[in-house]
PDB file of N, CA and C in Angstrom:
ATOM      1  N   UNK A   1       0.435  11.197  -9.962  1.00  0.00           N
ATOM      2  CA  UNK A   1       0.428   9.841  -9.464  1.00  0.00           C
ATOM      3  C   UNK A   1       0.438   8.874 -10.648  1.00  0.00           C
ATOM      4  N   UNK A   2       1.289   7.529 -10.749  1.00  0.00           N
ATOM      5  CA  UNK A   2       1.347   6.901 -11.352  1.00  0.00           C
ATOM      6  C   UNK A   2       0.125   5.925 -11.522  1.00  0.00           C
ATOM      7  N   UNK A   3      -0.313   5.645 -12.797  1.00  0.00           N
ATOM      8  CA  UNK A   3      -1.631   4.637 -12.298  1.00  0.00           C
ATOM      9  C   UNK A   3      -1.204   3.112 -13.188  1.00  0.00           C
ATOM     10  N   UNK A   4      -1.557   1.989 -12.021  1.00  0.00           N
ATOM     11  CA  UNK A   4      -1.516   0.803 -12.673  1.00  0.00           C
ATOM     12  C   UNK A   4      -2.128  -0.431 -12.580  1.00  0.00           C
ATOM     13  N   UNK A   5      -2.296  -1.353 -13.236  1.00  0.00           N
ATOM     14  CA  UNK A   5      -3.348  -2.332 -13.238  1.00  0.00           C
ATOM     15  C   UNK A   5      -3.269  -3.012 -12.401  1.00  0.00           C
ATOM     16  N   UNK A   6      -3.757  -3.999 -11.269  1.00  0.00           N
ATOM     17  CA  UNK A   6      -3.330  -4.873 -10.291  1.00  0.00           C
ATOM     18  C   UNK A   6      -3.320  -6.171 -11.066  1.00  0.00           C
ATOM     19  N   UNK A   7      -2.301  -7.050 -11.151  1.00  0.00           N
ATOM     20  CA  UNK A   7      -2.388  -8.318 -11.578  1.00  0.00           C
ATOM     21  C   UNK A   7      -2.208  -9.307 -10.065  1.00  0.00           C
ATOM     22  N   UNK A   8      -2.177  -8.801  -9.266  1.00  0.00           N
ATOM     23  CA  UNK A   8      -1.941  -9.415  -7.740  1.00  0.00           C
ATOM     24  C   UNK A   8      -1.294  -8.843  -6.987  1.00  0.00           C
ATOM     25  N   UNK A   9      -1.094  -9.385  -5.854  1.00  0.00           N
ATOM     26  CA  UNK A   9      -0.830  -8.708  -4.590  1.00  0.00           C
ATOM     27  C   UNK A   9      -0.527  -9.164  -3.176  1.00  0.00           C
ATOM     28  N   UNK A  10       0.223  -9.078  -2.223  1.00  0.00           N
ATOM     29  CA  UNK A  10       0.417  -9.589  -0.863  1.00  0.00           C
ATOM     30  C   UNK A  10       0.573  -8.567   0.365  1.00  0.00           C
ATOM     31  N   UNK A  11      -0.053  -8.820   1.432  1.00  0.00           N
ATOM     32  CA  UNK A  11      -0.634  -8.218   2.425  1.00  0.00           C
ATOM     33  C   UNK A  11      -0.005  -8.711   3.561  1.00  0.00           C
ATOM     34  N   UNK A  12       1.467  -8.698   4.168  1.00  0.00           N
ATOM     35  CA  UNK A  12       1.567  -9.157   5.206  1.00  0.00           C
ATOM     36  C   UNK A  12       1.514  -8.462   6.713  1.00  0.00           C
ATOM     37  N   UNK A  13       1.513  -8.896   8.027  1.00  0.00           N
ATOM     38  CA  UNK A  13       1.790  -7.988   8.922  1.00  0.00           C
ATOM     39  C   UNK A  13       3.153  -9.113   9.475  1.00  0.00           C
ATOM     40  N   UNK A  14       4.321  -8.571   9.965  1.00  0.00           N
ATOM     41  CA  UNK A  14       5.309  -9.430  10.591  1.00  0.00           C
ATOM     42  C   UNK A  14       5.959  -7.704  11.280  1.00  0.00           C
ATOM     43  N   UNK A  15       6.980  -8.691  12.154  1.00  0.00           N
ATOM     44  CA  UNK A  15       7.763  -7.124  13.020  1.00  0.00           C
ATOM     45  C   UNK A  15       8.840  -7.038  11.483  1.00  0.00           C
ATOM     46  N   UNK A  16       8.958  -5.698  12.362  1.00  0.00           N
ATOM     47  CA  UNK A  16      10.212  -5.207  11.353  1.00  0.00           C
ATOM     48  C   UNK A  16      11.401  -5.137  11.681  1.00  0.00           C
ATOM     49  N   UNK A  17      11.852  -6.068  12.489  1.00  0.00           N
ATOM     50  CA  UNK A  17      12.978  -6.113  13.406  1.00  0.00           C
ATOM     51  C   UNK A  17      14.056  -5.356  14.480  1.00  0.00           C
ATOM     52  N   UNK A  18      12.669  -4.524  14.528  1.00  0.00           N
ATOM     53  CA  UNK A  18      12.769  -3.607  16.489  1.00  0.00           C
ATOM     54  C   UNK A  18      11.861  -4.280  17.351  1.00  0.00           C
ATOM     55  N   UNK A  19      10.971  -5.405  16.963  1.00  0.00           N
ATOM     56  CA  UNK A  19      10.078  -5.761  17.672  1.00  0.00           C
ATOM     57  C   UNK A  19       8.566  -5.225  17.568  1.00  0.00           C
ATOM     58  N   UNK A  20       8.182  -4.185  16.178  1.00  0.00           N
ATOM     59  CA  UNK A  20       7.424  -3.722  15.927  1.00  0.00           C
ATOM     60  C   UNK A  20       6.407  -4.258  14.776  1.00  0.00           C
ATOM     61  N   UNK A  21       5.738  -4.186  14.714  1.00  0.00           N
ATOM     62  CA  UNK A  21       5.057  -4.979  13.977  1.00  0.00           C
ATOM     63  C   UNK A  21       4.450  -4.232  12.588  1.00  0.00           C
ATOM     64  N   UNK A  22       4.569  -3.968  11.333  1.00  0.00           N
ATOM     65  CA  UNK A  22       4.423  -3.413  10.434  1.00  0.00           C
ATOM     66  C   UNK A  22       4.028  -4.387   9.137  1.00  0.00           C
ATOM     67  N   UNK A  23       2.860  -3.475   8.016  1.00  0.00           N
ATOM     68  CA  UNK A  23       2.381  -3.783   6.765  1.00  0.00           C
ATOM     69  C   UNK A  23       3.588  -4.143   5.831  1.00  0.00           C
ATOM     70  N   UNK A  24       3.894  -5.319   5.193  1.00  0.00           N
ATOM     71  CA  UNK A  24       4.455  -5.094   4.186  1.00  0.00           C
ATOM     72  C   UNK A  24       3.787  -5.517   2.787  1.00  0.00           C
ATOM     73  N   UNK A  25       3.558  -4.964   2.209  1.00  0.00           N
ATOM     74  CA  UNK A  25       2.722  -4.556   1.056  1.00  0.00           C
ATOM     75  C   UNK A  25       3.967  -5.316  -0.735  1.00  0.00           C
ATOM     76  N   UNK A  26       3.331  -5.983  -1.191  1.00  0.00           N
ATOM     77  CA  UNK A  26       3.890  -6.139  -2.074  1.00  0.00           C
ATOM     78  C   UNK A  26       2.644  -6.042  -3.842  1.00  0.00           C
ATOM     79  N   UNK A  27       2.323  -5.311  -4.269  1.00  0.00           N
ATOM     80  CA  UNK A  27       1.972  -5.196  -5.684  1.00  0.00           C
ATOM     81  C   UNK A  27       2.499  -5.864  -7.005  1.00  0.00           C
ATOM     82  N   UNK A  28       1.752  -6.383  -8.101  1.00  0.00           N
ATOM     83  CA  UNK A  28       2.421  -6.778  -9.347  1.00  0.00           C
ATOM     84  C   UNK A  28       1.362  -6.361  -9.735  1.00  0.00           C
ATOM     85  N   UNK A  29       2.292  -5.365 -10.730  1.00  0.00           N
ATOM     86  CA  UNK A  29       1.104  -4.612 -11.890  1.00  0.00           C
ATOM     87  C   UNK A  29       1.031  -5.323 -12.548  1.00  0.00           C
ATOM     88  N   UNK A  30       0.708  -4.604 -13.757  1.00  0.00           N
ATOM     89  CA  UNK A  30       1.161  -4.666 -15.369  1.00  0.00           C
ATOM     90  C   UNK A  30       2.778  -4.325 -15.862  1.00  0.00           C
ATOM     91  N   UNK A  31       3.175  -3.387 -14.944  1.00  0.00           N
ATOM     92  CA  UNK A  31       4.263  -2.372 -15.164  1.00  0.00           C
ATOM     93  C   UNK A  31       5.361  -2.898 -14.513  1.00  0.00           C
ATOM     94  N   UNK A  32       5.284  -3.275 -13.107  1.00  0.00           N
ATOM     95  CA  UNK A  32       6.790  -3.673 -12.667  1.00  0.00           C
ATOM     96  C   UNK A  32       5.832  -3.799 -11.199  1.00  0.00           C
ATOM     97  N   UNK A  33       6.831  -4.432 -10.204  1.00  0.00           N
ATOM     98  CA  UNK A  33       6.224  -4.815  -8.526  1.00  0.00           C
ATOM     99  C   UNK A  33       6.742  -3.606  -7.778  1.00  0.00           C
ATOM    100  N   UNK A  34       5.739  -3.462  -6.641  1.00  0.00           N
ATOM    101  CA  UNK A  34       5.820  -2.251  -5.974  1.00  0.00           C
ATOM    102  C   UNK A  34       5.827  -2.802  -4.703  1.00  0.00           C
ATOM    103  N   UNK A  35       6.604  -2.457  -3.856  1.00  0.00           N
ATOM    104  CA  UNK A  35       6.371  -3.293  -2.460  1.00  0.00           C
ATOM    105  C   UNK A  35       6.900  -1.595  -1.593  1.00  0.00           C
ATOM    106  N   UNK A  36       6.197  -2.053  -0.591  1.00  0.00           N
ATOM    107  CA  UNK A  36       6.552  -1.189   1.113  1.00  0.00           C
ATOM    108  C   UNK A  36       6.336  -1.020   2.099  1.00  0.00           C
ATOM    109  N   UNK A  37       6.961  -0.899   2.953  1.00  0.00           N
ATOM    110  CA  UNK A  37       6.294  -1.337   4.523  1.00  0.00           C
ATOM    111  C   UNK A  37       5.895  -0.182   5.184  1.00  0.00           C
ATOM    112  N   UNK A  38       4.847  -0.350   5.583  1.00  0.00           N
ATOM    113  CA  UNK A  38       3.917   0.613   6.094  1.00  0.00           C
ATOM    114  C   UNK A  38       3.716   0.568   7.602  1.00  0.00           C
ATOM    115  N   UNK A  39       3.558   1.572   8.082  1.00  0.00           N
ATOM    116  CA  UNK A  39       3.672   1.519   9.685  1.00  0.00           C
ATOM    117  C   UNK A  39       2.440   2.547  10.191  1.00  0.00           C
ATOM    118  N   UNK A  40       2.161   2.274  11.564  1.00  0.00           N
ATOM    119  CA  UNK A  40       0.748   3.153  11.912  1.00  0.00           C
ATOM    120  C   UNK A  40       1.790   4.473  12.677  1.00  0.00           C
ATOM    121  N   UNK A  41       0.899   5.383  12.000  1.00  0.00           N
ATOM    122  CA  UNK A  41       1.027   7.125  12.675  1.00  0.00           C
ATOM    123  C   UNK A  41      -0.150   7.758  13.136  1.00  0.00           C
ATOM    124  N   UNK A  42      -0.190   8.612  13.584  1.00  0.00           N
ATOM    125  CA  UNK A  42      -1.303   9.375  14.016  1.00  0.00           C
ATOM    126  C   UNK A  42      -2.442   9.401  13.175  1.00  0.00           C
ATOM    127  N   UNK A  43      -2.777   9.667  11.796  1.00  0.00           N
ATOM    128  CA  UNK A  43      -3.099   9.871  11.095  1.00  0.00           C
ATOM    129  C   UNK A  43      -4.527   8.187  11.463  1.00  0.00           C
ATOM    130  N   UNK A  44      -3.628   7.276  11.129  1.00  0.00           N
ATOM    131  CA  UNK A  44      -3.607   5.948  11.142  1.00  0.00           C
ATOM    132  C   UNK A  44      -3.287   4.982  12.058  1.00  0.00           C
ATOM    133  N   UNK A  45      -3.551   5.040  13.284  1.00  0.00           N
ATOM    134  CA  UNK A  45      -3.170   4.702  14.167  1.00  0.00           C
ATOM    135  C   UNK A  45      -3.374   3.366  14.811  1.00  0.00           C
ATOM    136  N   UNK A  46      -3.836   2.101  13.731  1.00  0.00           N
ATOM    137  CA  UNK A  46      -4.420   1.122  13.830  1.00  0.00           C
ATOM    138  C   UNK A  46      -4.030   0.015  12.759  1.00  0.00           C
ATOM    139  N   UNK A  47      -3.253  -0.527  12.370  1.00  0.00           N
ATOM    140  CA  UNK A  47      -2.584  -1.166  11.397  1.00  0.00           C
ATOM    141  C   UNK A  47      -3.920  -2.058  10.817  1.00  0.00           C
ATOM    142  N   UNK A  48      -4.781  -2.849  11.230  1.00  0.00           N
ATOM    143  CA  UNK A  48      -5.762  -3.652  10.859  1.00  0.00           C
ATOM    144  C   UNK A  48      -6.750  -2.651  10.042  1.00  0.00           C
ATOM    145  N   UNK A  49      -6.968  -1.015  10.142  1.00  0.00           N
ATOM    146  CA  UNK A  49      -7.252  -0.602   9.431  1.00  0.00           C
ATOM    147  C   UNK A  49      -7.027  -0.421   8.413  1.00  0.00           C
ATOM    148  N   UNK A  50      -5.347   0.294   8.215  1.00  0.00           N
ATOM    149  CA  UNK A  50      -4.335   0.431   7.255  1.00  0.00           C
ATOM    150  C   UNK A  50      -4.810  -0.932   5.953  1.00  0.00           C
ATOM    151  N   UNK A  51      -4.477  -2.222   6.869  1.00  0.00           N
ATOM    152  CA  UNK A  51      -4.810  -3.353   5.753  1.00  0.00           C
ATOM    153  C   UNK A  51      -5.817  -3.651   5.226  1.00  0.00           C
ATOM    154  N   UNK A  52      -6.952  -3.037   6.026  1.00  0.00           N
ATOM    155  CA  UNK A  52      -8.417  -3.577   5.879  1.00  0.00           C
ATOM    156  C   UNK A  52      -8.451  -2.596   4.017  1.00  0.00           C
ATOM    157  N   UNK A  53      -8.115  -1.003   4.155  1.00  0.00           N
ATOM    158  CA  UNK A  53      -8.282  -0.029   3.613  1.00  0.00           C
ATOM    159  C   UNK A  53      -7.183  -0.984   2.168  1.00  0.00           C
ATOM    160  N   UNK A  54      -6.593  -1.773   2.418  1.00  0.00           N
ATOM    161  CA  UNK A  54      -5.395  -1.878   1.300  1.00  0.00           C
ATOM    162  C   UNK A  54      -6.138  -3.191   0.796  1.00  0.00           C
ATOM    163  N   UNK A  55      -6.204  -3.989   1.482  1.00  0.00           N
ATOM    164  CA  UNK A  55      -6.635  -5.169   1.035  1.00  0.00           C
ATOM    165  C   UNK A  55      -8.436  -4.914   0.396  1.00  0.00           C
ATOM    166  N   UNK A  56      -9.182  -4.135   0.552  1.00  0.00           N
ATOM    167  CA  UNK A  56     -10.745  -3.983   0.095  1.00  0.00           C
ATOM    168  C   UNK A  56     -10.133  -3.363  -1.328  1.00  0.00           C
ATOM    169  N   UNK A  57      -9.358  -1.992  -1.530  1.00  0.00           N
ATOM    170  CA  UNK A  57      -9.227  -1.391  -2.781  1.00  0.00           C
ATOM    171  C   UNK A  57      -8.508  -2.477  -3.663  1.00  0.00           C
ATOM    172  N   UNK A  58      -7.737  -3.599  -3.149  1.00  0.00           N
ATOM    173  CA  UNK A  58      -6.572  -4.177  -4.243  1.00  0.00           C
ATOM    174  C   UNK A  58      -7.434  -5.045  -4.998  1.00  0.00           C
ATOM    175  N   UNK A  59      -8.157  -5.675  -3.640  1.00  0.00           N
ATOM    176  CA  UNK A  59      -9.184  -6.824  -4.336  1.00  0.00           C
ATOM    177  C   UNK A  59     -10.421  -6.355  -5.622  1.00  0.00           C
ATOM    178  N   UNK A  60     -11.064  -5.192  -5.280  1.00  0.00           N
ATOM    179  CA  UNK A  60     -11.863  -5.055  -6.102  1.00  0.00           C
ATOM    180  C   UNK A  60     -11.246  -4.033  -7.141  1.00  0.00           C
ATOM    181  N   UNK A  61     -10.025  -3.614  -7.248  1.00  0.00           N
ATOM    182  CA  UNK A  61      -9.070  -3.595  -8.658  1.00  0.00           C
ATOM    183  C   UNK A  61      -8.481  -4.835  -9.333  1.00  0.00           C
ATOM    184  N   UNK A  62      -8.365  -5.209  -9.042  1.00  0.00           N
ATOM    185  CA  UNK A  62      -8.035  -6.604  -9.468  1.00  0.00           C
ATOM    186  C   UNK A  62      -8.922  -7.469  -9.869  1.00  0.00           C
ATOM    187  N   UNK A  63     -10.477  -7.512  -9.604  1.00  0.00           N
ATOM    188  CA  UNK A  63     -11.039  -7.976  -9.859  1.00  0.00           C
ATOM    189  C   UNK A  63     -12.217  -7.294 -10.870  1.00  0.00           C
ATOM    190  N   UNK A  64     -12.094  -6.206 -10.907  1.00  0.00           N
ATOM    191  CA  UNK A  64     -12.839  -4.998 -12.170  1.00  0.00           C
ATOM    192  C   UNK A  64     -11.588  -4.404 -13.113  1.00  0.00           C
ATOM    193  N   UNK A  65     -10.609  -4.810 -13.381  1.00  0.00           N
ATOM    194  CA  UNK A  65      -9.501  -4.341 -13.452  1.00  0.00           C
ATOM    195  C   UNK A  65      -8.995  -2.921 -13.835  1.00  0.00           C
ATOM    196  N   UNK A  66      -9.879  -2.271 -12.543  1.00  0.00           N
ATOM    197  CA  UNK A  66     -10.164  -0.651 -12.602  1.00  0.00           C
ATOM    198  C   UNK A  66      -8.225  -0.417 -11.947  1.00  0.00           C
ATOM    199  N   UNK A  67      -8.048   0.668 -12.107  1.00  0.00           N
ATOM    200  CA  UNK A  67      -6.262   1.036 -12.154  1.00  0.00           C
ATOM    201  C   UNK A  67      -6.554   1.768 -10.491  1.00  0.00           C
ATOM    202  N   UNK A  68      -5.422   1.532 -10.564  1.00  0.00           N
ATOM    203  CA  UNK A  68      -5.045   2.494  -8.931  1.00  0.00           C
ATOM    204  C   UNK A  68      -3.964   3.513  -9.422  1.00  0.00           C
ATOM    205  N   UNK A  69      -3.712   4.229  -7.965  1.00  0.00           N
ATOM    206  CA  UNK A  69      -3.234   5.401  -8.939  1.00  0.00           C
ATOM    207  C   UNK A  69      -2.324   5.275  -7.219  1.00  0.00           C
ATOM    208  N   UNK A  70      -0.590   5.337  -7.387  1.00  0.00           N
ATOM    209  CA  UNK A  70       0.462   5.320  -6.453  1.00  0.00           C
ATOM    210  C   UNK A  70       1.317   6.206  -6.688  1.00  0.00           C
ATOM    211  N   UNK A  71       1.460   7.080  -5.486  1.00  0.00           N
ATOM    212  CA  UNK A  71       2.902   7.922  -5.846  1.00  0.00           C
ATOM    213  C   UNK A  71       3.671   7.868  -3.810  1.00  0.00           C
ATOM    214  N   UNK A  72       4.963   7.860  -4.452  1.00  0.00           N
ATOM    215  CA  UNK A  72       5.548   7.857  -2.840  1.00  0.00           C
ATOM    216  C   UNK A  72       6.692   9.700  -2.950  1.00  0.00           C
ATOM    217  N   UNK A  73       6.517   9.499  -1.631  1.00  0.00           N
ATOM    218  CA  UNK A  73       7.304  11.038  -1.449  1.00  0.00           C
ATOM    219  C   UNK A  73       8.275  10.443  -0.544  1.00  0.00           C
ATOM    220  N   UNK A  74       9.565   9.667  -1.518  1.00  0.00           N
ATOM    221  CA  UNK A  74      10.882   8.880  -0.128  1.00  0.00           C
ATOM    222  C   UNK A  74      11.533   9.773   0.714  1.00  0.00           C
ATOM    223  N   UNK A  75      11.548  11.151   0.269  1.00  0.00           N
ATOM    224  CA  UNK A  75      12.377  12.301   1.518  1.00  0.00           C
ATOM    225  C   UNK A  75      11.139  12.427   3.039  1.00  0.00           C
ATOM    226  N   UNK A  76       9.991  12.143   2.383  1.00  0.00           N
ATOM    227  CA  UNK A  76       8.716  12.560   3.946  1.00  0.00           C
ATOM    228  C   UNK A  76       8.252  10.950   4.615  1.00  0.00           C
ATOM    229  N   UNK A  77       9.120  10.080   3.994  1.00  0.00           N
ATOM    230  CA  UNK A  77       8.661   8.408   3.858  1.00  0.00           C
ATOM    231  C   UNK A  77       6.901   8.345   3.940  1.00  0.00           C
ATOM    232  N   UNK A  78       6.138   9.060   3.098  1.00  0.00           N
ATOM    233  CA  UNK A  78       4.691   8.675   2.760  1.00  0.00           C
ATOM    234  C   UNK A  78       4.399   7.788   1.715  1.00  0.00           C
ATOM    235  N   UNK A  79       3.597   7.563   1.744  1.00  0.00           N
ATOM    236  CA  UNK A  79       3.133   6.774   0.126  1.00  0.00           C
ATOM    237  C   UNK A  79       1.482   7.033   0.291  1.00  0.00           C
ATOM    238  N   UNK A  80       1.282   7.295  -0.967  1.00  0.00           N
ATOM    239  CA  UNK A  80      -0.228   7.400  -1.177  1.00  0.00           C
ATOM    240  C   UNK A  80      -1.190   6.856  -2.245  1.00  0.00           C
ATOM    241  N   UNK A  81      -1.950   6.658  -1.817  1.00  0.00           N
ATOM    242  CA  UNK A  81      -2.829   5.283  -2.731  1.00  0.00           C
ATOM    243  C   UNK A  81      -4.322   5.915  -2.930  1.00  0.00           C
ATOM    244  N   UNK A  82      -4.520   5.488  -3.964  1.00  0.00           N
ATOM    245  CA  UNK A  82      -5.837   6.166  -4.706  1.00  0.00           C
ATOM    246  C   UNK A  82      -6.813   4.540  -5.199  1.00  0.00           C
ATOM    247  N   UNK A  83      -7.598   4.501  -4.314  1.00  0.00           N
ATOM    248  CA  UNK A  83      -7.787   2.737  -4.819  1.00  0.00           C
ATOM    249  C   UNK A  83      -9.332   3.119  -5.439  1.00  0.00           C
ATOM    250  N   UNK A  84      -9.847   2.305  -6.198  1.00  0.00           N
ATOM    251  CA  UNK A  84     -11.048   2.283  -6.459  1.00  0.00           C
ATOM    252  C   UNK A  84     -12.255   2.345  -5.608  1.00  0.00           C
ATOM    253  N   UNK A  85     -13.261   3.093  -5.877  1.00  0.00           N
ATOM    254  CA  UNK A  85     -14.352   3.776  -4.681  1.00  0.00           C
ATOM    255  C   UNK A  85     -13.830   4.262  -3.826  1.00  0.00           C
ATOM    256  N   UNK A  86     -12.327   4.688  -3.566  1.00  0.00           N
ATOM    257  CA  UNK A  86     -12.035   5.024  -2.424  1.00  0.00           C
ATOM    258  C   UNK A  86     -11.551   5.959  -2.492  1.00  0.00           C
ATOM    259  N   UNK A  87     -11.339   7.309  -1.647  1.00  0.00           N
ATOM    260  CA  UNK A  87     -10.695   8.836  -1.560  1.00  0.00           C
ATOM    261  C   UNK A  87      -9.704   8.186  -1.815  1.00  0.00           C
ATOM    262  N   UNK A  88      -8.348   9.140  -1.305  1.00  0.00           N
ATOM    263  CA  UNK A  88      -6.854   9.025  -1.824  1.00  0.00           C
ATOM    264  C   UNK A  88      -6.282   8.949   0.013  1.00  0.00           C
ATOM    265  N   UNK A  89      -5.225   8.095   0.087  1.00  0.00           N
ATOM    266  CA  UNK A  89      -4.959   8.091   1.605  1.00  0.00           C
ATOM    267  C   UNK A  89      -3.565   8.011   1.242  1.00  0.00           C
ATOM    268  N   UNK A  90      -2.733   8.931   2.619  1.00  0.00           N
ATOM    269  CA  UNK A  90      -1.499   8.877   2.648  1.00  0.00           C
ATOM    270  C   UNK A  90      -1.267   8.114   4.111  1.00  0.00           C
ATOM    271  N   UNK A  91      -0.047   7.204   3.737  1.00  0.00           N
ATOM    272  CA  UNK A  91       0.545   6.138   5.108  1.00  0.00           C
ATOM    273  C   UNK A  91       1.832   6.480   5.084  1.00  0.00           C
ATOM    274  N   UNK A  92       2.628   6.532   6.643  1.00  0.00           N
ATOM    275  CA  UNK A  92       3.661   6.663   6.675  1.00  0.00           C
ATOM    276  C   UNK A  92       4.363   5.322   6.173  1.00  0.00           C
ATOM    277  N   UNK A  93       5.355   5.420   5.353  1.00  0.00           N
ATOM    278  CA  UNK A  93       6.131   4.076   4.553  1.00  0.00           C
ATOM    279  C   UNK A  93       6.973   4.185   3.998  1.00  0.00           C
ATOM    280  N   UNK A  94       7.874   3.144   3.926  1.00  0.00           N
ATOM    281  CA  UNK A  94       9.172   3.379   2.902  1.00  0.00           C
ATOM    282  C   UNK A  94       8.840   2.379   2.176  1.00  0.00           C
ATOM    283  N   UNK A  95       9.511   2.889   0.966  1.00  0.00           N
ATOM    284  CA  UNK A  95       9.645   1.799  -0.806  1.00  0.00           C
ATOM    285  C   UNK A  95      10.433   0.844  -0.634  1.00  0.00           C
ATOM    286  N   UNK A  96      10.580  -0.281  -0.352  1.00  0.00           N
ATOM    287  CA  UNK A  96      11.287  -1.198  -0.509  1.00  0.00           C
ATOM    288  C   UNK A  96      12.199  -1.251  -2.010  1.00  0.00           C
ATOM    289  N   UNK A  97      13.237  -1.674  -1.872  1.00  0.00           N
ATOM    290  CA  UNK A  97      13.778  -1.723  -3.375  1.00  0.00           C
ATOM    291  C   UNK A  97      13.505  -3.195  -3.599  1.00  0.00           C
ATOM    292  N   UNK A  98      13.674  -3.602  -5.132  1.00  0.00           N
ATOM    293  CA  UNK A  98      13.352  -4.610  -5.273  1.00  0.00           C
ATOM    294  C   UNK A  98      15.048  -5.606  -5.521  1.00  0.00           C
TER     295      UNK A  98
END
């Protein structure tokens, strides 16, 4: 997993134009911006969680400027996030290109 500093960050929920309503996640490291839209699965089945879980780790990296640690798997569309105090969680998502 790649690890990088948070210099900021955006948290939106909007549809994704099926009428569904999905995370889109945008990051600025140190390194380059990471964005992707995240959607609820079984696993996760509650999107206000999904954000609650994204938005608590970004803020208090960003604000201890402890590193997170991101890797995506684009053939299984997961992404997984390793945030500070927090286990490691995988969300179903695709990488946005920039």
């Amino acid at each position: 997993m790649a690890k990088y500093e948070v210099a900021g960050f955006d948290i939106q929920v909007k549809d994704n134009g099926n009428g569904v309503n999905n995370i889109y996640l945008t990051i600025n490291t140190s390194k380059k911006k990471l964005s992707y839209r995240i959607w609820k699965d079984e696993r996760y089945p509650d999107l206000l969680t999904i954000g609650k879980y994204l938005e608590d780790g970004l803020k208090l990296a960003k604000s201890t400027s402890a590193k997170i640690e991101v890797s995506d798997y684009r053939e299984r569309l997961y992404v997984f996030f390793k945030l500070p105090e927090q286990d490691q969680h995988q969300f179903s998502a695709e990488k946005l290109d920039q």
